[in-house]
PDB file of N, CA and C in Angstrom:
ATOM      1  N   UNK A   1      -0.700 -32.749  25.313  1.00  0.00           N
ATOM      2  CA  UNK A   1      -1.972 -32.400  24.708  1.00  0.00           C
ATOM      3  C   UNK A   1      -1.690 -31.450  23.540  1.00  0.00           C
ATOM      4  N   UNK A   2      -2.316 -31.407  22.430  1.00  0.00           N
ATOM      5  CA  UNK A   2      -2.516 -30.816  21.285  1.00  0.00           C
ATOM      6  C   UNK A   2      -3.208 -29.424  21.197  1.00  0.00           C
ATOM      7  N   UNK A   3      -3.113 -28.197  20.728  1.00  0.00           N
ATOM      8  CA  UNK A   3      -3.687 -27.018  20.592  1.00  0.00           C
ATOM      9  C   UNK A   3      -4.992 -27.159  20.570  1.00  0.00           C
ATOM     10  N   UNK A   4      -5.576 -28.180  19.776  1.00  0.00           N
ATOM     11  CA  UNK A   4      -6.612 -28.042  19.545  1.00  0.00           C
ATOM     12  C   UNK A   4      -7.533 -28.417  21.169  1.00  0.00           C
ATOM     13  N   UNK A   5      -6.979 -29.690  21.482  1.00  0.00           N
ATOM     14  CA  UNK A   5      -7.743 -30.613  23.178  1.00  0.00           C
ATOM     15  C   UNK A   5      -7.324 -28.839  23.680  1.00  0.00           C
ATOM     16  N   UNK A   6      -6.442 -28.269  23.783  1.00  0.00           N
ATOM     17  CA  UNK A   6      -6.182 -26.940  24.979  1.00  0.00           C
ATOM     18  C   UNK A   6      -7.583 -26.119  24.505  1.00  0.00           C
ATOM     19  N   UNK A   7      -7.617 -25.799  23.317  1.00  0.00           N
ATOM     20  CA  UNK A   7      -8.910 -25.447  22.694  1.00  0.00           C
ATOM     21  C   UNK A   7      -9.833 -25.749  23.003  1.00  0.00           C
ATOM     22  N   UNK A   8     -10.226 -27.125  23.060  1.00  0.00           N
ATOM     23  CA  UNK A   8     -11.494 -27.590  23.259  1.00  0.00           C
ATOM     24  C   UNK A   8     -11.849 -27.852  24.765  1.00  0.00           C
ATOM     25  N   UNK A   9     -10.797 -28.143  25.743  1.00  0.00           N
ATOM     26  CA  UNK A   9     -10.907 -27.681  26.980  1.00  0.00           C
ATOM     27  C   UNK A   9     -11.458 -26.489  27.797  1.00  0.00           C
ATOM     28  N   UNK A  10     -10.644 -25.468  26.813  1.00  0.00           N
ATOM     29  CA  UNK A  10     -10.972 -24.037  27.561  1.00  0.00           C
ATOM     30  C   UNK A  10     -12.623 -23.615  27.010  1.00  0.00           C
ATOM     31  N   UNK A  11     -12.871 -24.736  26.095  1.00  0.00           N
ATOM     32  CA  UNK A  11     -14.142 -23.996  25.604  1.00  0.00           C
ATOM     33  C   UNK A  11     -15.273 -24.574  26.100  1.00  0.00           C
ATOM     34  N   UNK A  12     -15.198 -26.058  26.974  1.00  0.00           N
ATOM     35  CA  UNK A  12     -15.868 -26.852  27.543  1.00  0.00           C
ATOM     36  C   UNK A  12     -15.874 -25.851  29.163  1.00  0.00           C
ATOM     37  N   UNK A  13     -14.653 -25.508  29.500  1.00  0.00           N
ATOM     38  CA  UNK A  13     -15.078 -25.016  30.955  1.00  0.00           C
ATOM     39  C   UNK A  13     -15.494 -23.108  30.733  1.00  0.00           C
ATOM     40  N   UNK A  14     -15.404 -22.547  29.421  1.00  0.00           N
ATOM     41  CA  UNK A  14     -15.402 -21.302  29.684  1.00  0.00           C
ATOM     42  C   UNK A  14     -16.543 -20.485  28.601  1.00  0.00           C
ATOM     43  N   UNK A  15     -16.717 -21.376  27.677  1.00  0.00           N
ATOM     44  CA  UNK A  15     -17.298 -21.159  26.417  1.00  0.00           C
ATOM     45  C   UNK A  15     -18.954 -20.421  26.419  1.00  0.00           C
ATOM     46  N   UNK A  16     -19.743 -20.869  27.141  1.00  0.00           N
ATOM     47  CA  UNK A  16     -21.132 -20.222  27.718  1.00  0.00           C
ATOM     48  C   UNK A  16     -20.578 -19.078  28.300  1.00  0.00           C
ATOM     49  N   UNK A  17     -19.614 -18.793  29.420  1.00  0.00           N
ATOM     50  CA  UNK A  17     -19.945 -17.598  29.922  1.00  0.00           C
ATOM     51  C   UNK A  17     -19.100 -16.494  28.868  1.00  0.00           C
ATOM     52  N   UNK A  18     -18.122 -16.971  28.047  1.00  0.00           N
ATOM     53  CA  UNK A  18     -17.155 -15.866  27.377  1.00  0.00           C
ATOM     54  C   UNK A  18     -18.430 -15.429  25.859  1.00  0.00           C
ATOM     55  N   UNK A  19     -18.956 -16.591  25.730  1.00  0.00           N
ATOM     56  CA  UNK A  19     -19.984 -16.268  24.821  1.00  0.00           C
ATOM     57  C   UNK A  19     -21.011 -15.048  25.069  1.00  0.00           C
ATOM     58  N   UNK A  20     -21.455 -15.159  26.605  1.00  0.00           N
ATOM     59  CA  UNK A  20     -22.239 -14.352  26.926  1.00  0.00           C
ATOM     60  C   UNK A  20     -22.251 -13.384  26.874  1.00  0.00           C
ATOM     61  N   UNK A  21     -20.780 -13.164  27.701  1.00  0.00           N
ATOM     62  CA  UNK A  21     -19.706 -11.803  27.773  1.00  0.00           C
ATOM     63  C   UNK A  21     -19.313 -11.141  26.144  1.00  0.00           C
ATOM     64  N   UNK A  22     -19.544 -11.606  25.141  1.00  0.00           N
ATOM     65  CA  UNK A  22     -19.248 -11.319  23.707  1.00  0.00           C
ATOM     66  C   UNK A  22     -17.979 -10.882  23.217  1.00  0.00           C
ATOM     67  N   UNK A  23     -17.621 -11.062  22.383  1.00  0.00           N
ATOM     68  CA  UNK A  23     -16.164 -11.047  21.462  1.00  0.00           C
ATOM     69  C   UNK A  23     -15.765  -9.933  21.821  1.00  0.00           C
ATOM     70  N   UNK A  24     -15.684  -8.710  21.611  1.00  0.00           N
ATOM     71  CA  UNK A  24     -15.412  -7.385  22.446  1.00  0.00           C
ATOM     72  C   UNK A  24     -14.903  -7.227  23.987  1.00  0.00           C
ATOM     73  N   UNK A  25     -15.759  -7.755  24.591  1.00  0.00           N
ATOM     74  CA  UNK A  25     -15.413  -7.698  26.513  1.00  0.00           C
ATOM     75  C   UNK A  25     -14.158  -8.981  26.582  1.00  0.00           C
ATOM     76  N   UNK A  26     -15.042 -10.038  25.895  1.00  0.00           N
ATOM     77  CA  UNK A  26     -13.578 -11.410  25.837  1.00  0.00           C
ATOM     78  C   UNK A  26     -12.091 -10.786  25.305  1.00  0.00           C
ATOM     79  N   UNK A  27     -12.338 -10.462  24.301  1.00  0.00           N
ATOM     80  CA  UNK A  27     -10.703  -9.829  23.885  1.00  0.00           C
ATOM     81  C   UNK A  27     -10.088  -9.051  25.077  1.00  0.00           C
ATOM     82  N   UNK A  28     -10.859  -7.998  25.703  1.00  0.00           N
ATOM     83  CA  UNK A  28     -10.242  -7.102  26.345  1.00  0.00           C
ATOM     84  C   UNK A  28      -9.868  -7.788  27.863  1.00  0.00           C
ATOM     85  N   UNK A  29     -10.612  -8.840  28.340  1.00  0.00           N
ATOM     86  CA  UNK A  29     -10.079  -9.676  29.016  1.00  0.00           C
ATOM     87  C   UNK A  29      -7.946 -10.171  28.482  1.00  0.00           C
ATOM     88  N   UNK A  30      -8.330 -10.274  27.564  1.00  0.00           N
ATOM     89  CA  UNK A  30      -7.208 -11.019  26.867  1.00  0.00           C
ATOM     90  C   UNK A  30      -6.062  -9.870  27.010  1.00  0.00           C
ATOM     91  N   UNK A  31      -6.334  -8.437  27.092  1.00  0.00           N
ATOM     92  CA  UNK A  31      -5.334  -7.609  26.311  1.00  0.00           C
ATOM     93  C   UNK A  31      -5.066  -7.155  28.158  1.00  0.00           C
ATOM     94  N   UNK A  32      -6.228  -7.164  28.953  1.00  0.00           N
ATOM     95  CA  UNK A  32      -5.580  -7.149  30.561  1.00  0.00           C
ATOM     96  C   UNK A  32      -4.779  -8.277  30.763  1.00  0.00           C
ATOM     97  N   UNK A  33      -4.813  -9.066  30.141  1.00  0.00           N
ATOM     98  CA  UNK A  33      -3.635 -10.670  30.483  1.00  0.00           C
ATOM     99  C   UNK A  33      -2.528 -10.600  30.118  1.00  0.00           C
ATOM    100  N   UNK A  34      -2.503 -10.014  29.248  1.00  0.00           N
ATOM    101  CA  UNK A  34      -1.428  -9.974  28.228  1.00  0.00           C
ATOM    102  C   UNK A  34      -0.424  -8.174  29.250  1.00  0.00           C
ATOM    103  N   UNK A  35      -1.296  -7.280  29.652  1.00  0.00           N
ATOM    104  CA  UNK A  35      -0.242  -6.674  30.636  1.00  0.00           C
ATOM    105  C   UNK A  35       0.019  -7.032  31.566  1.00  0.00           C
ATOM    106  N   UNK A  36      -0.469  -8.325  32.508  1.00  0.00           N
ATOM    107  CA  UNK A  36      -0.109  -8.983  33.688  1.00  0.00           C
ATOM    108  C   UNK A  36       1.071  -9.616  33.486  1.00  0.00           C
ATOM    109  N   UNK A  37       1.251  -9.886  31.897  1.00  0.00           N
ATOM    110  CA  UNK A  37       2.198 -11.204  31.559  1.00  0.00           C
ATOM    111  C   UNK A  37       3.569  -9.794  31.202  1.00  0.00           C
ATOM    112  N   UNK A  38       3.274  -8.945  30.528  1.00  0.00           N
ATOM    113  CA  UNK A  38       4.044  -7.836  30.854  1.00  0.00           C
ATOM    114  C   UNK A  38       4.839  -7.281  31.725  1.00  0.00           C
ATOM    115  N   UNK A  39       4.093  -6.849  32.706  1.00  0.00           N
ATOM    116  CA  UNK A  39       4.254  -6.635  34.590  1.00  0.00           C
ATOM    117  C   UNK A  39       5.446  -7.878  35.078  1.00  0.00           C
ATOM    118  N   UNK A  40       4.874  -9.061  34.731  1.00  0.00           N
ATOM    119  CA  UNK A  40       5.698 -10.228  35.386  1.00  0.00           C
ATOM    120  C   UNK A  40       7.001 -10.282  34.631  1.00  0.00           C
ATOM    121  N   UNK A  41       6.907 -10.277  33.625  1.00  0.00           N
ATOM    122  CA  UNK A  41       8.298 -10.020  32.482  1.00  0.00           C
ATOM    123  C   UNK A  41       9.217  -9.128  32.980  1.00  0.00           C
ATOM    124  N   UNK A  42       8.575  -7.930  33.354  1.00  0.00           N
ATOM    125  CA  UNK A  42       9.291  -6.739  33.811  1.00  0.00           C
ATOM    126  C   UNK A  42      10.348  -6.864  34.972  1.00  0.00           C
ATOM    127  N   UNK A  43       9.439  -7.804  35.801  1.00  0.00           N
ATOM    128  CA  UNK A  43       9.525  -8.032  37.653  1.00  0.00           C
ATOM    129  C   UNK A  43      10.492  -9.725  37.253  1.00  0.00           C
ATOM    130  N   UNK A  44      11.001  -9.627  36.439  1.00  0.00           N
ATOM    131  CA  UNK A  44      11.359 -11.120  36.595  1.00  0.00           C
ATOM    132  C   UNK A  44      11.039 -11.803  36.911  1.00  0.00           C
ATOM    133  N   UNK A  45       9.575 -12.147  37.764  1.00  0.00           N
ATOM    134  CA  UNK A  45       8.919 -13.347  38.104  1.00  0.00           C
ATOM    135  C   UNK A  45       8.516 -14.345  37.516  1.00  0.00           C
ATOM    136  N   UNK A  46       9.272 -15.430  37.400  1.00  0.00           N
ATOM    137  CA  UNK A  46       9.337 -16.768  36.531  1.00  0.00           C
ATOM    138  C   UNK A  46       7.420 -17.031  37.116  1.00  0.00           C
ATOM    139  N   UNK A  47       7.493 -17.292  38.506  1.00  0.00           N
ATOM    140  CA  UNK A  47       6.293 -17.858  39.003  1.00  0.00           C
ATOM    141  C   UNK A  47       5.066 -17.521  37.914  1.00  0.00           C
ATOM    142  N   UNK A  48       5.008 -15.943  38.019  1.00  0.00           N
ATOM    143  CA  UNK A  48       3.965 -15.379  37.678  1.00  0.00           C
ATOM    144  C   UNK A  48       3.942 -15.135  35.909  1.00  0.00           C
ATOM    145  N   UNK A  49       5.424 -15.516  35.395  1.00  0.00           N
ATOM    146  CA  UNK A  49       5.483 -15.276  34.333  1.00  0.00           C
ATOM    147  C   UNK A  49       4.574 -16.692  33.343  1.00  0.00           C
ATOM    148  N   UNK A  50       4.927 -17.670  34.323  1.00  0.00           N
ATOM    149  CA  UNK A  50       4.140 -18.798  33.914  1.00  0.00           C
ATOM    150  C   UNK A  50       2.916 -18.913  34.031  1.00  0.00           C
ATOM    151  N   UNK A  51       2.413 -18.542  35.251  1.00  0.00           N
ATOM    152  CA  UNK A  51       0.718 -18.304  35.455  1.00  0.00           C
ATOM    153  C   UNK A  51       0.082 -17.384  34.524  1.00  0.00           C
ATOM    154  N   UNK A  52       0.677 -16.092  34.028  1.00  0.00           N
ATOM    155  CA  UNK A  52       0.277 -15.294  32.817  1.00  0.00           C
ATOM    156  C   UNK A  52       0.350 -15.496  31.813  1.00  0.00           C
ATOM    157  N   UNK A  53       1.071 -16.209  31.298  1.00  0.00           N
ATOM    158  CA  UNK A  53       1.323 -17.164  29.952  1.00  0.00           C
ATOM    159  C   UNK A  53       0.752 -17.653  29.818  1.00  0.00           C
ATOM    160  N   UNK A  54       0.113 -18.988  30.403  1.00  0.00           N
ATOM    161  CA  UNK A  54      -1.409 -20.065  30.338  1.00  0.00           C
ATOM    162  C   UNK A  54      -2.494 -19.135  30.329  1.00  0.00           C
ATOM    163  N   UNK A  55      -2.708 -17.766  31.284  1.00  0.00           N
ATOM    164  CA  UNK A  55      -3.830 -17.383  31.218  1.00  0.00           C
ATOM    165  C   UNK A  55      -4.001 -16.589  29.642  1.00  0.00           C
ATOM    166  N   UNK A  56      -2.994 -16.279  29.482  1.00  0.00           N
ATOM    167  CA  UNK A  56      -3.189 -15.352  28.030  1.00  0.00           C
ATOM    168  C   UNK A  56      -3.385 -16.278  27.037  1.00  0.00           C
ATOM    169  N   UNK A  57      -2.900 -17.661  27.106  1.00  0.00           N
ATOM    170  CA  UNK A  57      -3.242 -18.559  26.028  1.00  0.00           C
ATOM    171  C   UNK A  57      -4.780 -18.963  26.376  1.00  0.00           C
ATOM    172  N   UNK A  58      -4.955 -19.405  27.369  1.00  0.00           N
ATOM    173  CA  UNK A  58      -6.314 -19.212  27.570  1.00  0.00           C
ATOM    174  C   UNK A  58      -7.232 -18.900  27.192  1.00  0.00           C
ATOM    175  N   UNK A  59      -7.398 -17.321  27.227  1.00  0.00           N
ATOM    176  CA  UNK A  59      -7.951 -16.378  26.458  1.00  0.00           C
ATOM    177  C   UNK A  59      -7.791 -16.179  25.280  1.00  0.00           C
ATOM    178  N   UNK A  60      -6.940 -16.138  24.640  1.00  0.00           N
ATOM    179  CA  UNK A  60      -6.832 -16.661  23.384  1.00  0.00           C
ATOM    180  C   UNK A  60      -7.239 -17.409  22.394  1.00  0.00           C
ATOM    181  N   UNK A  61      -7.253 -18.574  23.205  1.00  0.00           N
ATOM    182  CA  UNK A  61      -7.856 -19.888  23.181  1.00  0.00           C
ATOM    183  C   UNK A  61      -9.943 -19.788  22.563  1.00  0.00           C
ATOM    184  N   UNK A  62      -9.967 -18.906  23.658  1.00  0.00           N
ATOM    185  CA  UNK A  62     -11.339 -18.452  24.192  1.00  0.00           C
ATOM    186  C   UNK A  62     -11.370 -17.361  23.289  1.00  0.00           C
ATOM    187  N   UNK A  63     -11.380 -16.369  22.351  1.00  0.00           N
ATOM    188  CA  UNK A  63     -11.162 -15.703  21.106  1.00  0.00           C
ATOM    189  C   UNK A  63     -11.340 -16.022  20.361  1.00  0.00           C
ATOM    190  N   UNK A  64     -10.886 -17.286  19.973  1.00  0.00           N
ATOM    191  CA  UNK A  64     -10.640 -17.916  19.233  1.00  0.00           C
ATOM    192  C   UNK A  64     -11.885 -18.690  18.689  1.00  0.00           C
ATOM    193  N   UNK A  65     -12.223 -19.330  19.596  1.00  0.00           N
ATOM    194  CA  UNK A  65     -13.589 -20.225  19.880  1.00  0.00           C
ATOM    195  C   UNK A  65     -14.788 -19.033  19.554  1.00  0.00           C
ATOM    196  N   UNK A  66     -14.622 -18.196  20.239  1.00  0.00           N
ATOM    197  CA  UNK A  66     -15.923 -17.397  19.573  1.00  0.00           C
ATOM    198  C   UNK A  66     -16.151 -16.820  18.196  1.00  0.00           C
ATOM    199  N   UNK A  67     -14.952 -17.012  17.617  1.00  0.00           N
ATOM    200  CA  UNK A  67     -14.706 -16.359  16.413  1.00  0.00           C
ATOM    201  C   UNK A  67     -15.044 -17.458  15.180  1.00  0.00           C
ATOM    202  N   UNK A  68     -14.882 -18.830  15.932  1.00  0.00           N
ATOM    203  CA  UNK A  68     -15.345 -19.989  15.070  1.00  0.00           C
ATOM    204  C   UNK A  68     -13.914 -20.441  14.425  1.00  0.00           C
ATOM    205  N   UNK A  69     -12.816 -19.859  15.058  1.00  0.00           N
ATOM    206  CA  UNK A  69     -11.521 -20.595  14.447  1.00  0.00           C
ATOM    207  C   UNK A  69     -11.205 -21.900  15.236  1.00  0.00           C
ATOM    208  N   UNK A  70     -10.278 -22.440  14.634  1.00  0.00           N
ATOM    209  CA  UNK A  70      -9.368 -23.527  14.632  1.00  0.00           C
ATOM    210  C   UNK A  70      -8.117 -23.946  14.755  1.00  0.00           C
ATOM    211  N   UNK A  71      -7.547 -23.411  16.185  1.00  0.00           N
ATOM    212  CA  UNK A  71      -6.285 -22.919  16.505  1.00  0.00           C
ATOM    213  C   UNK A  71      -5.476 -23.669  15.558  1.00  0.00           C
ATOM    214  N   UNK A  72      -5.293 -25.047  15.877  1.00  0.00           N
ATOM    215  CA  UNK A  72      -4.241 -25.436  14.996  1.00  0.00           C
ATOM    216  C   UNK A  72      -3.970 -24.944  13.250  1.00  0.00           C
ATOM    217  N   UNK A  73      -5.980 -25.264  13.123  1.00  0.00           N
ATOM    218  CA  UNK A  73      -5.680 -24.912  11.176  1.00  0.00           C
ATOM    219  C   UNK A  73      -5.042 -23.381  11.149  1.00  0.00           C
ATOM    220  N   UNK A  74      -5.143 -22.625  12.300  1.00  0.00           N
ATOM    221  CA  UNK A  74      -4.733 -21.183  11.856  1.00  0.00           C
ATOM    222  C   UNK A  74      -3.178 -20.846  12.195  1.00  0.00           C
ATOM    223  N   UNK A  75      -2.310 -21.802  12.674  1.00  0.00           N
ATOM    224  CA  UNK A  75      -1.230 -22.195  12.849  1.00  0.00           C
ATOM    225  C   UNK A  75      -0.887 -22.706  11.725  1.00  0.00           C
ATOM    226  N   UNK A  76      -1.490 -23.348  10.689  1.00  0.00           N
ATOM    227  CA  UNK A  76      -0.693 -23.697   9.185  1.00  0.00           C
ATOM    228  C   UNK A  76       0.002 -23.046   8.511  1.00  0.00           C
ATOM    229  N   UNK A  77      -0.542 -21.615   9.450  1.00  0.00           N
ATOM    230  CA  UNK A  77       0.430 -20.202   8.656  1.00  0.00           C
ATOM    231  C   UNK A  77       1.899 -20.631   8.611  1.00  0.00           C
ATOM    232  N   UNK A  78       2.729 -20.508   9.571  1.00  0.00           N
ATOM    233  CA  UNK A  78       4.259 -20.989   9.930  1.00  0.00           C
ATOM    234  C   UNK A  78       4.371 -22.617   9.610  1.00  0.00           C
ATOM    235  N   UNK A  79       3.460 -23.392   8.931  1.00  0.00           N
ATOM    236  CA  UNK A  79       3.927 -24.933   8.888  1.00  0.00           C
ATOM    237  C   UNK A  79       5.477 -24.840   7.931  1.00  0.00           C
ATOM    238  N   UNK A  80       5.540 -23.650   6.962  1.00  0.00           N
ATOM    239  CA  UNK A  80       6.482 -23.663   5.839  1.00  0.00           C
ATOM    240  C   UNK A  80       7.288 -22.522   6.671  1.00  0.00           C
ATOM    241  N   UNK A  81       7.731 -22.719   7.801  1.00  0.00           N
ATOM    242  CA  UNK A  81       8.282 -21.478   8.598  1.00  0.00           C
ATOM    243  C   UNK A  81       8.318 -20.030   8.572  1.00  0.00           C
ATOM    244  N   UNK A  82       8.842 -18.853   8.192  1.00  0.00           N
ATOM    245  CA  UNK A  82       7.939 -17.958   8.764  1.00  0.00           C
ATOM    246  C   UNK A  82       7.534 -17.692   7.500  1.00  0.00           C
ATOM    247  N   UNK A  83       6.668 -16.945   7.500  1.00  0.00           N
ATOM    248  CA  UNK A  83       5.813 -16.850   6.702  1.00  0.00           C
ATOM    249  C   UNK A  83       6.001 -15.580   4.998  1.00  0.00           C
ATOM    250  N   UNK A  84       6.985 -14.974   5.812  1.00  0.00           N
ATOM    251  CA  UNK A  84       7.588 -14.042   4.779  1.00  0.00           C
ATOM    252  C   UNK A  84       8.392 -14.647   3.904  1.00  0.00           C
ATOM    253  N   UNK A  85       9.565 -15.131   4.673  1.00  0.00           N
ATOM    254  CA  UNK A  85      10.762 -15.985   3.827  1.00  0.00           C
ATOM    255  C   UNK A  85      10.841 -17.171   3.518  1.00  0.00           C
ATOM    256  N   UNK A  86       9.751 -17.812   4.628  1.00  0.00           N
ATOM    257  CA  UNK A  86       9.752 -19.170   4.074  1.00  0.00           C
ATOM    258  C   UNK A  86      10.473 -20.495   4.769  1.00  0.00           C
ATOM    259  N   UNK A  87      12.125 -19.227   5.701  1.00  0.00           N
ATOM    260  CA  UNK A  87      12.824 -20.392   6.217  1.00  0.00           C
ATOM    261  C   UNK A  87      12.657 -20.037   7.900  1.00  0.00           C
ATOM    262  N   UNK A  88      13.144 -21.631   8.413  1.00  0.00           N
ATOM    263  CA  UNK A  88      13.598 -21.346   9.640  1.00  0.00           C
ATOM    264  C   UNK A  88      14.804 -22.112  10.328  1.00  0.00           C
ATOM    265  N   UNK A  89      15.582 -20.914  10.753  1.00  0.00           N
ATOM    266  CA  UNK A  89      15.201 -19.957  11.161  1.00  0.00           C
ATOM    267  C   UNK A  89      14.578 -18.621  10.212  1.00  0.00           C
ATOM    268  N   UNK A  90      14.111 -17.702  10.424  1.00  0.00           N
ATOM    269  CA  UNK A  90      13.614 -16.520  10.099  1.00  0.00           C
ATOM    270  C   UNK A  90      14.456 -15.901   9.336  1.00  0.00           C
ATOM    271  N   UNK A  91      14.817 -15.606   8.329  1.00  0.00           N
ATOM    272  CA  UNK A  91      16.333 -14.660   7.859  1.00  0.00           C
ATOM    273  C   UNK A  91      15.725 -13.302   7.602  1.00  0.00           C
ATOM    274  N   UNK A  92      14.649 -13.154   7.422  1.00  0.00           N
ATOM    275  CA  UNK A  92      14.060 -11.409   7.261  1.00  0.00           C
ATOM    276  C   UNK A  92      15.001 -10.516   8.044  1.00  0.00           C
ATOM    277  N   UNK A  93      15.100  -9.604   7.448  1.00  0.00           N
ATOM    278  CA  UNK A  93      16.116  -8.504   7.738  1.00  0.00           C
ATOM    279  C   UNK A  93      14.620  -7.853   8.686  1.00  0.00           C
ATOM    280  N   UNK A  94      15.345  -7.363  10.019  1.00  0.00           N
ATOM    281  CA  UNK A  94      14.188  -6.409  10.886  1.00  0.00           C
ATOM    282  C   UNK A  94      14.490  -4.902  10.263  1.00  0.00           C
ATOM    283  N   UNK A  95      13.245  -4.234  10.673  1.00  0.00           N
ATOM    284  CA  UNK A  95      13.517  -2.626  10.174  1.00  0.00           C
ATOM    285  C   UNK A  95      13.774  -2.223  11.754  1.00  0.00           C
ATOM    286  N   UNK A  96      14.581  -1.083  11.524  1.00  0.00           N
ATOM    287  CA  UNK A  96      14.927  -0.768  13.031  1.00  0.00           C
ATOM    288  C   UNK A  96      14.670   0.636  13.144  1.00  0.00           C
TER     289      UNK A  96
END
């Protein structure tokens, strides 16, 4: 399946109530997912590392949708790889 069907999925089963809940409470949903997926990273748990991963895309997903974006079109960013240099792999020097 394509970003967008994951998109349009999560917005068919979740979209009324995250709407309800408004862009503000939805994000912060997202940013508690995103330390679960943390936690599991930490703990080495593959299991849970995978169950937190879908849920944070999820939500994401669901962000996204309320915001009126278009996951994939907003992924065109990296179509010319990253976005600074241009190549990929990445050659940007990191600041450390």
């Amino acid at each position: 399946m394509d970003l967008n069907r994951y998109q349009n999925l999560i917005k068919e089963i979740y979209f009324k109530k995250d709407s309800k809940r408004g862009l503000e409470r939805t994000f912060n949903w997202l940013v508690e997912e995103i330390g679960e997926l943390a936690r599991a990273i930490r703990k080495k748990d593959k299991d849970k590392i995978h169950e937190e991963f879908a849920d944070c895309l999820a939500w994401l997903l669901s962000v996204g949708s309320i915001l009126g974006l278009d996951a994939e079109k907003t992924m065109e960013k990296y179509n010319r790889g990253c976005p600074k240099c241009h190549k990929t792999p990445c050659s940007c020097q990191e600041k450390h």
